[in-house]
Protein backbone atom coordinates (compact mmCIF):
# COMPACT_ATOMS: atom_id res chain seq x y z
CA UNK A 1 -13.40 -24.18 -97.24
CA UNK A 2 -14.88 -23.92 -100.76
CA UNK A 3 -17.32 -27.00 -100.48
CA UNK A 4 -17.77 -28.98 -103.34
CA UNK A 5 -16.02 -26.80 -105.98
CA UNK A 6 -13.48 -29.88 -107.11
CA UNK A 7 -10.43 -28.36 -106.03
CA UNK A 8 -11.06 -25.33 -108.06
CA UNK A 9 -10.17 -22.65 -105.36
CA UNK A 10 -6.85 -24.83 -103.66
CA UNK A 11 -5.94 -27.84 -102.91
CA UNK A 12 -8.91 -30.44 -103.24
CA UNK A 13 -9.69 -32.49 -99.16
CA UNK A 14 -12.57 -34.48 -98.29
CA UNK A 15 -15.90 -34.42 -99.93
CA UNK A 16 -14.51 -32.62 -103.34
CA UNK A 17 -13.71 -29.01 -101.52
CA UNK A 18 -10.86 -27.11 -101.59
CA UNK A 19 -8.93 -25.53 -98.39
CA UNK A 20 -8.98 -21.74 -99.35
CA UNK A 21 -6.31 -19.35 -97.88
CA UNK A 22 -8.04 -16.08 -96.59
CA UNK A 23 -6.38 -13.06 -94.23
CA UNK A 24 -7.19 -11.28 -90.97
CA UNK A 25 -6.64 -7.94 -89.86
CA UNK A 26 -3.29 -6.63 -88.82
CA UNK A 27 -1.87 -9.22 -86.16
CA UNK A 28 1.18 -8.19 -83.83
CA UNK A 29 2.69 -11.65 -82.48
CA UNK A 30 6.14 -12.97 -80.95
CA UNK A 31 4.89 -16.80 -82.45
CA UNK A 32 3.58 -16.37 -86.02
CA UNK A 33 1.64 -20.08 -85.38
CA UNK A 34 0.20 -19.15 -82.15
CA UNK A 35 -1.40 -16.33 -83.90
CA UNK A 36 -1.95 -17.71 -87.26
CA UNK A 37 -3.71 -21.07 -85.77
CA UNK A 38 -5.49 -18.37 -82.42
CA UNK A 39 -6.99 -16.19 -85.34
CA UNK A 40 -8.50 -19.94 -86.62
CA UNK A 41 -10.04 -20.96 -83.66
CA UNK A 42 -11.16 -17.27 -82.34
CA UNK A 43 -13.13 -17.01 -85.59
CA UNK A 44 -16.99 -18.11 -84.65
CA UNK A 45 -18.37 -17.43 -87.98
CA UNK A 46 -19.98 -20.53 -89.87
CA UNK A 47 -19.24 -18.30 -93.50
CA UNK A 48 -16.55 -16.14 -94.39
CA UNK A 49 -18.14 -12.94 -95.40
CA UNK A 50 -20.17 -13.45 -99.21
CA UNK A 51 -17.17 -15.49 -100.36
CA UNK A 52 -18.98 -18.63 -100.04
CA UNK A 53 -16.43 -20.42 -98.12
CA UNK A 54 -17.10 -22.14 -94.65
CA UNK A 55 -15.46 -22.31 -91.72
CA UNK A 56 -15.95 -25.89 -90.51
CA UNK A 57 -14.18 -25.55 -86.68
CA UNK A 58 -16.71 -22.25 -86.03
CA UNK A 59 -18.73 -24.83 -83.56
CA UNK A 60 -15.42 -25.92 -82.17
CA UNK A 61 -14.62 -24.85 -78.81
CA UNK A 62 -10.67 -25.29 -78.69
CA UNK A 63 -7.47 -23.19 -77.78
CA UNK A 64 -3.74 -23.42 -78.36
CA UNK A 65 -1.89 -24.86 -76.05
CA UNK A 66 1.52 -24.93 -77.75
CA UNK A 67 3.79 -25.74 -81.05
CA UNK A 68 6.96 -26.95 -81.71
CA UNK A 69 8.61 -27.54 -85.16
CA UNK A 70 10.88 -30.52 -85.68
CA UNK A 71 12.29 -32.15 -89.05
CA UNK A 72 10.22 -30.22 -91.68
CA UNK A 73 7.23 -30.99 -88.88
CA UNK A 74 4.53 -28.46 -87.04
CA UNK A 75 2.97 -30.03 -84.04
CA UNK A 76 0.23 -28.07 -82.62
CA UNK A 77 -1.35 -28.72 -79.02
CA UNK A 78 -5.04 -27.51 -78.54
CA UNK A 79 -7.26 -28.39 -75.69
CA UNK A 80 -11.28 -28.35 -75.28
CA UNK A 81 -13.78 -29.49 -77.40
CA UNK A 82 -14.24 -30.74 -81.06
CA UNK A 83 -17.23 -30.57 -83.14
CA UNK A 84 -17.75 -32.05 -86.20
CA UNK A 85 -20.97 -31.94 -88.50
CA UNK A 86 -20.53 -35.40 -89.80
CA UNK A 87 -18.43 -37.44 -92.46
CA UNK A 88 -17.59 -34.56 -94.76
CA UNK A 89 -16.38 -32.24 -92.51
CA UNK A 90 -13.80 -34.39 -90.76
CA UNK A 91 -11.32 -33.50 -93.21
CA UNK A 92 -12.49 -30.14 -93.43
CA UNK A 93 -11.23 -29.38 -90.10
CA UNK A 94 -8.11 -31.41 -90.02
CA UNK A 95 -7.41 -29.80 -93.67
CA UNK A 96 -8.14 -25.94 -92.19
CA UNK A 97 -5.85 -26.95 -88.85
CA UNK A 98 -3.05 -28.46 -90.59
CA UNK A 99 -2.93 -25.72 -93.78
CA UNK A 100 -2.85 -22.89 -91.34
CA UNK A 101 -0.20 -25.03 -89.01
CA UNK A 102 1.92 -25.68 -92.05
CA UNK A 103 1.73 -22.18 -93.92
CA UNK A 104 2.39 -20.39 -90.38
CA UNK A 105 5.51 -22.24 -89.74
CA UNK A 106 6.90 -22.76 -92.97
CA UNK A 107 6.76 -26.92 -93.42
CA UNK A 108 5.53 -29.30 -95.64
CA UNK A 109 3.76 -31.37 -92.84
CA UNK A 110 1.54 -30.66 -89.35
CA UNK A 111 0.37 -32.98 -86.60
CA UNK A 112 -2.55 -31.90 -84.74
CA UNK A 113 -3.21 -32.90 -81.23
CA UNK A 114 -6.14 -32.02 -79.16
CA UNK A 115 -6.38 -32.88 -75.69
CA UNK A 116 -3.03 -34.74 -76.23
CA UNK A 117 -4.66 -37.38 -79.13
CA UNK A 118 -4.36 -36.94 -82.58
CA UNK A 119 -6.94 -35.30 -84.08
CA UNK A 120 -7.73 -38.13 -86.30
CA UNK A 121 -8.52 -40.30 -83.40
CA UNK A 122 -10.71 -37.30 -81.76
CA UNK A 123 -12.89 -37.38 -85.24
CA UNK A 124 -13.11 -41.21 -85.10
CA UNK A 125 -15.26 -40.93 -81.71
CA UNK A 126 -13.17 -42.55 -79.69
């Protein structure tokens, strides 16, 4: 995430930052989300090098469960636990989950469960 650049780095979310694609090292994988959205969640670092950009689920203690792709839709299962640091980086996280979900399988749209609730209703405290 490029916090608070306007949308200048990618496609503006939340608070005025921008979701910013970045790469890994080589990955060998049979499921390119499994190991697109595993990379994600594996990654414990709060910044992404000197870049400047954050990683928003590096407090987040989750894993994939599963993903299935159905009418130009990604659905991703995780399980464990979500932390959020407040207001502004609720749709950081959904925006870093569902950009890797929907670049990874090729589709215009991604619903993200966790714990088998929508992630939107995990944020919401409920």
């Amino acid at each position: 995430m490029a916090i608070n650049d306007q949308g200048a780095s990618g496609p503006m979310i939340g608070c005025g930052d921008s979701i910013v694609a970045t790469t890994t090292g080589l990955v060998i994988y049979t499921d390119r989300v499994e190991a697109a959205i595993s990379s994600l969640l594996d990654n414990k670092n709060t910044h992404y090098g000197q870049s400047g950009l954050v990683n928003s689920l590096a407090d987040s203690d989750l894993s994939y469960v599963s993903s299935s792709v159905a009418s130009g839709t990604v659905t991703i299962e995780l399980s464990g636990q979500l932390r959020s640091g407040g207001i502004c980086d609720n749709p950081r996280i959904i925006a870093q989950l569902e950009y890797t979900a929907m670049t990874a399988a090729a589709v215009a749209k991604a619903k993200i469960l966790i714990n088998g609730k929508e992630i939107a209703f995990q944020l919401s405290g409920n």
